[in-house]
C-alpha atoms as a PDB file:
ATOM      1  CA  UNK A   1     -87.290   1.659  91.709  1.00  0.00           C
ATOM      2  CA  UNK A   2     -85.751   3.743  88.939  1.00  0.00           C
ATOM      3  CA  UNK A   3     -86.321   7.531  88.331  1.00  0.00           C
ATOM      4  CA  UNK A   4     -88.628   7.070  85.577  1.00  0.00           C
ATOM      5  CA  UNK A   5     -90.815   5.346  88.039  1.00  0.00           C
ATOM      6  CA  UNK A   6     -89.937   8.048  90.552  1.00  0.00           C
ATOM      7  CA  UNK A   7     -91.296  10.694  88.218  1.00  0.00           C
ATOM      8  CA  UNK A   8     -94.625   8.955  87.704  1.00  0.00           C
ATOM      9  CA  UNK A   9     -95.849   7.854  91.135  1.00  0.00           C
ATOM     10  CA  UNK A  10     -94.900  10.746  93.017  1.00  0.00           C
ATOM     11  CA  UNK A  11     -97.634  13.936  93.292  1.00  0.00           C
ATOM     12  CA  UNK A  12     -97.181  16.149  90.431  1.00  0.00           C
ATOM     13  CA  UNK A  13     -98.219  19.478  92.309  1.00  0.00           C
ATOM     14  CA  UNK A  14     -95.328  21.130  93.520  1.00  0.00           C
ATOM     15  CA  UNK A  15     -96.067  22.981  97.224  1.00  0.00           C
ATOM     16  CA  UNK A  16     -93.791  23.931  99.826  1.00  0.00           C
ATOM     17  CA  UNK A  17     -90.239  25.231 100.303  1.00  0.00           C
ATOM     18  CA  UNK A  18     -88.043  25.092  97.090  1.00  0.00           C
ATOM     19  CA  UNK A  19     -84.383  25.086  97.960  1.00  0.00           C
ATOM     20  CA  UNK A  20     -81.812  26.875  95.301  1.00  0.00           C
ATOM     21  CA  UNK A  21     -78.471  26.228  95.871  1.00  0.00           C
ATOM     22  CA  UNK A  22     -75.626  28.784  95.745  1.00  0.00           C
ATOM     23  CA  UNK A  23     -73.100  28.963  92.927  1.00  0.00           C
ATOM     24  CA  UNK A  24     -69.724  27.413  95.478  1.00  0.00           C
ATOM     25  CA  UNK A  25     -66.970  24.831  94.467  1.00  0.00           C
ATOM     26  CA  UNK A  26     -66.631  24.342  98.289  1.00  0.00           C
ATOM     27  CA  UNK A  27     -69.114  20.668  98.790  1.00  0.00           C
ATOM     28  CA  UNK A  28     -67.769  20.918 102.012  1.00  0.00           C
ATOM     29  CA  UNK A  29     -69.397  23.939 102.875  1.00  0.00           C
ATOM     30  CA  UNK A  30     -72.324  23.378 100.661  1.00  0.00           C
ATOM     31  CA  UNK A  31     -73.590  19.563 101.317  1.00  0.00           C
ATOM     32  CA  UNK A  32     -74.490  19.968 105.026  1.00  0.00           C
ATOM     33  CA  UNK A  33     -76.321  23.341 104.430  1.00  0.00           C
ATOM     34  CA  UNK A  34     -78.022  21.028 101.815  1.00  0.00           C
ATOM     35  CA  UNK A  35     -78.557  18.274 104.223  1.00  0.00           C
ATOM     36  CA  UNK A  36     -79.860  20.989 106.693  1.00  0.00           C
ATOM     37  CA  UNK A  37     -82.324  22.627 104.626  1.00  0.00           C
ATOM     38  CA  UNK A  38     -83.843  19.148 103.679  1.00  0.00           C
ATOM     39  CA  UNK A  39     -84.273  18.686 107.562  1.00  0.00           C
ATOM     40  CA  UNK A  40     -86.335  21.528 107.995  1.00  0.00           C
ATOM     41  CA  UNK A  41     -88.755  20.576 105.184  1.00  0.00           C
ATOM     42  CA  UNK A  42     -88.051  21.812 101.586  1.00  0.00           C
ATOM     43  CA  UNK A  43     -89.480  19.719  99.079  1.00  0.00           C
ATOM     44  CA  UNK A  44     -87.391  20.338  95.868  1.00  0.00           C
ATOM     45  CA  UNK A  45     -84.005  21.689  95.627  1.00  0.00           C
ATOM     46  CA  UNK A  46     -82.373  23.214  92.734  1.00  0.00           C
ATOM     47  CA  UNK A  47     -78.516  22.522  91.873  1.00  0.00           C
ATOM     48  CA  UNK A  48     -76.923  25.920  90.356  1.00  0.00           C
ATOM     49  CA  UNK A  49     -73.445  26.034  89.462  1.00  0.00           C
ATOM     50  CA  UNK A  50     -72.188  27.763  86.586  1.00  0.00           C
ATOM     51  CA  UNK A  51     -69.348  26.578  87.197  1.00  0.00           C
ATOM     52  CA  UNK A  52     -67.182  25.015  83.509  1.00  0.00           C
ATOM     53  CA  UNK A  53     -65.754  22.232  85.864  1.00  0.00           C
ATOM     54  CA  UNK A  54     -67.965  19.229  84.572  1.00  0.00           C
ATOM     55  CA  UNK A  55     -66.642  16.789  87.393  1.00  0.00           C
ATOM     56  CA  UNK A  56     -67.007  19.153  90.386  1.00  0.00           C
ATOM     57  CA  UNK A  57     -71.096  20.029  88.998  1.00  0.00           C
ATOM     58  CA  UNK A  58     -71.724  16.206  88.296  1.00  0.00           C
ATOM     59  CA  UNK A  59     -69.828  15.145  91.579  1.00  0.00           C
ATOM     60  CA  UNK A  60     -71.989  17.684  93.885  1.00  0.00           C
ATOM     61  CA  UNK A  61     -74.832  17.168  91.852  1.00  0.00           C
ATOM     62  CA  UNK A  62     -75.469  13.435  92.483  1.00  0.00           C
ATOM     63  CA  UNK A  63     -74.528  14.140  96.235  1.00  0.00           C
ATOM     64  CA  UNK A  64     -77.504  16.738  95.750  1.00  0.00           C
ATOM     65  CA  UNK A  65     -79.534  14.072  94.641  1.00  0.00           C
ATOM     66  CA  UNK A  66     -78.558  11.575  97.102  1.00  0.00           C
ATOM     67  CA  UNK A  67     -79.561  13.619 100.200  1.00  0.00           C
ATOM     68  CA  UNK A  68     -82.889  14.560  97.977  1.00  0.00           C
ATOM     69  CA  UNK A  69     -83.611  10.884  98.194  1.00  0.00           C
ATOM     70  CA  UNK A  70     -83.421  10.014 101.089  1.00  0.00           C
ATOM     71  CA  UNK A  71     -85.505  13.020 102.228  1.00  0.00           C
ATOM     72  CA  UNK A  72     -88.385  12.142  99.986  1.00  0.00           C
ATOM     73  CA  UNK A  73     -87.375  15.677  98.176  1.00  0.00           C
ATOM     74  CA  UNK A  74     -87.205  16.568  94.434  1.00  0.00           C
ATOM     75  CA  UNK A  75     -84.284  16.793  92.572  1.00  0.00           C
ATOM     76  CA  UNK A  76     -83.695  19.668  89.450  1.00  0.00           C
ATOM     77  CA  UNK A  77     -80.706  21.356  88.317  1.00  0.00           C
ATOM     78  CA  UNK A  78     -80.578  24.627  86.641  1.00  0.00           C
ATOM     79  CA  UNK A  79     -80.132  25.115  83.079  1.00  0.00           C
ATOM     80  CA  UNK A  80     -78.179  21.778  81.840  1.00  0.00           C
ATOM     81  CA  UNK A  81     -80.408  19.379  80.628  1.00  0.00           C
ATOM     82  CA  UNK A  82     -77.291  17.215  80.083  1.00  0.00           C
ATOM     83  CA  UNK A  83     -76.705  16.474  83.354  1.00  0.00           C
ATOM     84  CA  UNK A  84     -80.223  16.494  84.769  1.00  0.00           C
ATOM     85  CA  UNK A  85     -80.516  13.273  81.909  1.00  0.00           C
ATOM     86  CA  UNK A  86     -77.358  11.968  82.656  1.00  0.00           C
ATOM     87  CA  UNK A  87     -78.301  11.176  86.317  1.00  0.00           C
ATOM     88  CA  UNK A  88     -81.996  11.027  86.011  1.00  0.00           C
ATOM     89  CA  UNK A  89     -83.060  13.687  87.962  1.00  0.00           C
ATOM     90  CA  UNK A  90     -86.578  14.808  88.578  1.00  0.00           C
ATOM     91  CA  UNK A  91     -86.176  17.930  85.784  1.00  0.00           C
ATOM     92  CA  UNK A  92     -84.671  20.780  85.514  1.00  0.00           C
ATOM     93  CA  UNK A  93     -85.000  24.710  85.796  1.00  0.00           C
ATOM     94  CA  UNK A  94     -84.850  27.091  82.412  1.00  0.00           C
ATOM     95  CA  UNK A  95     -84.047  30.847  82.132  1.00  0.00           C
ATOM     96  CA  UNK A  96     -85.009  32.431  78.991  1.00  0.00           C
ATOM     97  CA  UNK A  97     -81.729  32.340  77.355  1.00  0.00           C
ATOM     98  CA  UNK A  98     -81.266  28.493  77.810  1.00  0.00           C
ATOM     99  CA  UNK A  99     -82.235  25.648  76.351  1.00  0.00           C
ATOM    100  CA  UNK A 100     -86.166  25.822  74.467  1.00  0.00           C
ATOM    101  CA  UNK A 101     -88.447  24.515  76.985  1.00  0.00           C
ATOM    102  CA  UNK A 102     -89.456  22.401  74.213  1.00  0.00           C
ATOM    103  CA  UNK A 103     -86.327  20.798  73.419  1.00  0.00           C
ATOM    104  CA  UNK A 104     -86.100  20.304  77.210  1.00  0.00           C
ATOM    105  CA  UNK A 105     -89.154  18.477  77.153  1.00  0.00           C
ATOM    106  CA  UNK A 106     -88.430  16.643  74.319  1.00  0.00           C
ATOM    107  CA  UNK A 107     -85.386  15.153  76.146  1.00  0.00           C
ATOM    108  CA  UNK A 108     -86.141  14.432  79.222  1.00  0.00           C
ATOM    109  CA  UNK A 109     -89.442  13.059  79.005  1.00  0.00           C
ATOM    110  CA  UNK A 110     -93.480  13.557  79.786  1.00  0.00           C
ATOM    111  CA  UNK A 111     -92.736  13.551  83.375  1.00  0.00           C
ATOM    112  CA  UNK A 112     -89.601  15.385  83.366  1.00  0.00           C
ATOM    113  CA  UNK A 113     -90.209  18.536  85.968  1.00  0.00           C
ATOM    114  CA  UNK A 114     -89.349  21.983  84.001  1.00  0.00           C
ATOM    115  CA  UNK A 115     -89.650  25.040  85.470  1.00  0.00           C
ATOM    116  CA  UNK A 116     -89.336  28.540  83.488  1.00  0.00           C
ATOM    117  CA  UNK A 117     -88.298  31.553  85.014  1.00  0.00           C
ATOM    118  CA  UNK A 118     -90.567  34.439  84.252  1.00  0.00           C
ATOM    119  CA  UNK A 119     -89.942  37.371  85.578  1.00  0.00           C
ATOM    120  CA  UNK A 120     -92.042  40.268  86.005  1.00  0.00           C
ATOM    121  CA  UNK A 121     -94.275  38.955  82.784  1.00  0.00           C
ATOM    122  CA  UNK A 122     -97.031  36.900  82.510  1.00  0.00           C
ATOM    123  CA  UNK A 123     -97.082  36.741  79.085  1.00  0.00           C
ATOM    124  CA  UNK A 124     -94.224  34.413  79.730  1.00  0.00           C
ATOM    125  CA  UNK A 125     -95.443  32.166  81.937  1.00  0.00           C
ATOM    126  CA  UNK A 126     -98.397  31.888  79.645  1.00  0.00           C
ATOM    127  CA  UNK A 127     -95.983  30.829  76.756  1.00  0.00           C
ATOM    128  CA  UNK A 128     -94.195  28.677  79.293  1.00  0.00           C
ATOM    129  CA  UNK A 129     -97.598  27.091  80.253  1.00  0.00           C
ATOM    130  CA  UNK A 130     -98.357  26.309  77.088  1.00  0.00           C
ATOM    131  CA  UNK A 131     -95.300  24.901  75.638  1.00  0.00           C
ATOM    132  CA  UNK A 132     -95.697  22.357  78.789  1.00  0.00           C
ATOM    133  CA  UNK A 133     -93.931  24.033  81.948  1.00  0.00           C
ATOM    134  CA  UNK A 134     -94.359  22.045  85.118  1.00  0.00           C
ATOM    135  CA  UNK A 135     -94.223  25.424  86.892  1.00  0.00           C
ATOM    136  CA  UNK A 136     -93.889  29.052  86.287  1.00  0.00           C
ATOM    137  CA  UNK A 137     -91.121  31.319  88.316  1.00  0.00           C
ATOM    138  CA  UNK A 138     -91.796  35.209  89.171  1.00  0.00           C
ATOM    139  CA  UNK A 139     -88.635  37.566  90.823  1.00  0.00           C
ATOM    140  CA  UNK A 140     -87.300  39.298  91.899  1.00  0.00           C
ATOM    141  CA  UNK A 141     -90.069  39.573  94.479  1.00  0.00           C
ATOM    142  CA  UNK A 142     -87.497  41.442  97.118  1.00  0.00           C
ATOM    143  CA  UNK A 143     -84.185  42.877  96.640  1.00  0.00           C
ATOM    144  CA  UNK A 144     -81.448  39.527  96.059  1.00  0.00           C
ATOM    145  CA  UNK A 145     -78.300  39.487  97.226  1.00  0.00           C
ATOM    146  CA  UNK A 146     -77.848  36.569  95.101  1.00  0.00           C
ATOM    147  CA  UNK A 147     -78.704  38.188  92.039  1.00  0.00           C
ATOM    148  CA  UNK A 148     -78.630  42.185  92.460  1.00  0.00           C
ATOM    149  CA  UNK A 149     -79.100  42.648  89.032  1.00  0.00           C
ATOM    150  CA  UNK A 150     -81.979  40.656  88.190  1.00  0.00           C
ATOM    151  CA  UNK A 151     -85.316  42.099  87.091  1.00  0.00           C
ATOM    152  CA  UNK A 152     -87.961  43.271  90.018  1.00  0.00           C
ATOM    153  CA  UNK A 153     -91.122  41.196  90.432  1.00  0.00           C
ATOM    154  CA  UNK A 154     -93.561  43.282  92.760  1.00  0.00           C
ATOM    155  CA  UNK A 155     -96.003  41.739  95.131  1.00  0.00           C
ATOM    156  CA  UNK A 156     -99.184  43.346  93.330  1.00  0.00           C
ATOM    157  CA  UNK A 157     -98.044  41.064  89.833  1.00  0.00           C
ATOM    158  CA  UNK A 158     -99.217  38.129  91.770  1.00  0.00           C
ATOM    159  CA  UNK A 159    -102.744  38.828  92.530  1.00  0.00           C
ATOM    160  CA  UNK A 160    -103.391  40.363  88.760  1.00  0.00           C
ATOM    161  CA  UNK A 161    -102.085  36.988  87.491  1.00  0.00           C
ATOM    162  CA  UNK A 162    -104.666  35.105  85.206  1.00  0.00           C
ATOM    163  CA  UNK A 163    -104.731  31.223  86.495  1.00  0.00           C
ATOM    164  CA  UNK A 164    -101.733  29.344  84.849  1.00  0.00           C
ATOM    165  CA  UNK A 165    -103.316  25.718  85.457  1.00  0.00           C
ATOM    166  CA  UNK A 166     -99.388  24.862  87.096  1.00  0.00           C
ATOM    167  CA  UNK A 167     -97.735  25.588  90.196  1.00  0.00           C
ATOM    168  CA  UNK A 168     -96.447  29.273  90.750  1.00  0.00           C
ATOM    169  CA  UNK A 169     -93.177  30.056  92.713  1.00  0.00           C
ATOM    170  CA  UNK A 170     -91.889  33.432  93.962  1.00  0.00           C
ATOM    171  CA  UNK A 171     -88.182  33.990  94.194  1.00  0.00           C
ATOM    172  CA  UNK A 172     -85.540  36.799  95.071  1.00  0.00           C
ATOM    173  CA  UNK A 173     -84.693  37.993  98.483  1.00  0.00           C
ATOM    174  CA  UNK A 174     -86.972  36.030 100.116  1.00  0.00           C
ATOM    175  CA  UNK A 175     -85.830  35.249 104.075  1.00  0.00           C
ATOM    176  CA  UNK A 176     -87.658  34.145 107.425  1.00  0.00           C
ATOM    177  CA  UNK A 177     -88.535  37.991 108.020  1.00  0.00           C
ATOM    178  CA  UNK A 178     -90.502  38.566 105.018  1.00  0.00           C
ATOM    179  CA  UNK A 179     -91.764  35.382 104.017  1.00  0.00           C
ATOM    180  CA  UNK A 180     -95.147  36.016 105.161  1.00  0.00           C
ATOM    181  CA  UNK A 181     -95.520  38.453 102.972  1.00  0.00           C
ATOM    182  CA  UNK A 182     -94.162  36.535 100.302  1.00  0.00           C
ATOM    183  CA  UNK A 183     -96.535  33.847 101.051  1.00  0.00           C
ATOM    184  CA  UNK A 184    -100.024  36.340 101.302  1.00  0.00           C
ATOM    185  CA  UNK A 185     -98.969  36.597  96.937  1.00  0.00           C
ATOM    186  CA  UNK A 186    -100.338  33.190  96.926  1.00  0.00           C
ATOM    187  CA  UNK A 187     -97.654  31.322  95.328  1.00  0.00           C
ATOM    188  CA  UNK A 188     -97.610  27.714  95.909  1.00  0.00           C
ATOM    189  CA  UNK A 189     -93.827  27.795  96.763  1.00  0.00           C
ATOM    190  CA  UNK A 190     -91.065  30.289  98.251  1.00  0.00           C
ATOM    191  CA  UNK A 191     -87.392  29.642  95.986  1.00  0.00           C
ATOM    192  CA  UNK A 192     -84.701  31.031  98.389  1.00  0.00           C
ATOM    193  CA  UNK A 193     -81.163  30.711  98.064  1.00  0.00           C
ATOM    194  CA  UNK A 194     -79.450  33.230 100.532  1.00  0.00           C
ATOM    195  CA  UNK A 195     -82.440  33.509 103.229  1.00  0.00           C
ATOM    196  CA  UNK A 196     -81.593  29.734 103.533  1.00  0.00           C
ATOM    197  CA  UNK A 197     -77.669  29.173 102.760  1.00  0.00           C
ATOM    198  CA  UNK A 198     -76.651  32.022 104.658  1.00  0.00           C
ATOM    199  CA  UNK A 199     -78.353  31.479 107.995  1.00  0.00           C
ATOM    200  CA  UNK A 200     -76.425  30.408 110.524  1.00  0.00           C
ATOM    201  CA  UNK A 201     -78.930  27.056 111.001  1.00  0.00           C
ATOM    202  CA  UNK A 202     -80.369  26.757 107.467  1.00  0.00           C
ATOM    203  CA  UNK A 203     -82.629  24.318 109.174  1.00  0.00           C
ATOM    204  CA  UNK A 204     -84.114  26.496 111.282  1.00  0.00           C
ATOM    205  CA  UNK A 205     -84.217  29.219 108.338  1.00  0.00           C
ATOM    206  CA  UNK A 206     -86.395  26.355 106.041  1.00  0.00           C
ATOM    207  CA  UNK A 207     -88.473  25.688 109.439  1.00  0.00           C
ATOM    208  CA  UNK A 208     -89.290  29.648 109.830  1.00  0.00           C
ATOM    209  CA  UNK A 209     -90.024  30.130 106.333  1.00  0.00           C
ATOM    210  CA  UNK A 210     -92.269  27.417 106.123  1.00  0.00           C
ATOM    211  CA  UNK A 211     -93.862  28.144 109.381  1.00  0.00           C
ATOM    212  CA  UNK A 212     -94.866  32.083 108.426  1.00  0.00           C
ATOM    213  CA  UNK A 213     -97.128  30.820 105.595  1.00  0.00           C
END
């Protein structure tokens, strides 16, 4: 089966644990954290590396992908719609300063996955919405190691959002301890990167989080 096919037969409603990987040229370290996390249940993962070495990003990438597969898992990677084509991944994730949503869209297809990050503003994820986002991304909900500088989403945004019609996903300092209380804003899905990579048994950490909703 290719990944076209992938795309269309598998549920389009995204739910669950999503899985953002930290910005590391070490695969060593980072493919059996990946592996881990997978085991205790996330259901998408997001490559991020900014990284300007094209062969180490496409050779962890398609590892990424790999182990996504054979978890039954989807497959993104941040920002480069380049790569997420070249290996026919299940979409890929958008700040505001990359690539147009549209042009993204364009690219990789009608049942491409594209998320948008957000922010604090739902005028954004309304744009996003209607220029054909799979899902919409609020954070920081809680203070990120992983991206200190990063705007501050607070819990109360969530319950004065209007309905967006597409999956909504919290991110930013999100860990075992608070997800609960990341999970009472309603958000179909919890992106973590440091509450997951971090812990000593990222499987247990994607087990916890999952378990607190």
């Amino acid at each position: 089966m290719n990944n076209a096919t992938q795309r269309l037969t598998r549920p389009v409603w995204l739910d669950g644990l999503y899985a953002v990987t930290p910005d590391t040229s070490d695969s060593a370290w980072l493919l059996p954290r990946v592996a881990a996390v997978l085991a205790g249940g996330a259901s998408l993962v997001q490559y991020r590396n900014k990284s300007r070495d094209t062969a180490l990003r496409r050779e962890q990438a398609a590892a990424i992908q790999a182990l996504c597969r054979q978890h039954g898992a989807w497959f993104i990677v941040n920002d480069d719609v380049g790569l997420a084509e070249e290996l026919g991944a299940d979409g890929v994730h958008l700040g505001q300063s990359d690539t147009s949503l549209c042009a993204a869209r364009q690219r990789l297809g009608p049942h491409a996955i594209i998320g948008a990050t957000c922010h604090d503003q739902p005028t954004l994820a309304a744009q996003a919405v209607g220029n054909g986002a799979s899902y919409v991304a609020f954070g920081a909900l809680f203070p990120s190691r992983s991206k200190p500088e990063t705007v501050s989403a607070p819990l109360a945004l969530f319950a004065a959002l209007p309905p967006l019609e597409v999956p909504c996903v919290a991110i930013g300092g999100i860990t075992p301890a608070n997800a609960a209380l990341a999970w009472q804003t309603g958000v179909d899905m919890l992106a973590v990167i440091g509450g997951l990579f971090d812990a000593p048994a990222p499987d247990e950490a994607a087990r916890a989080i999952l378990a607190a909703r």
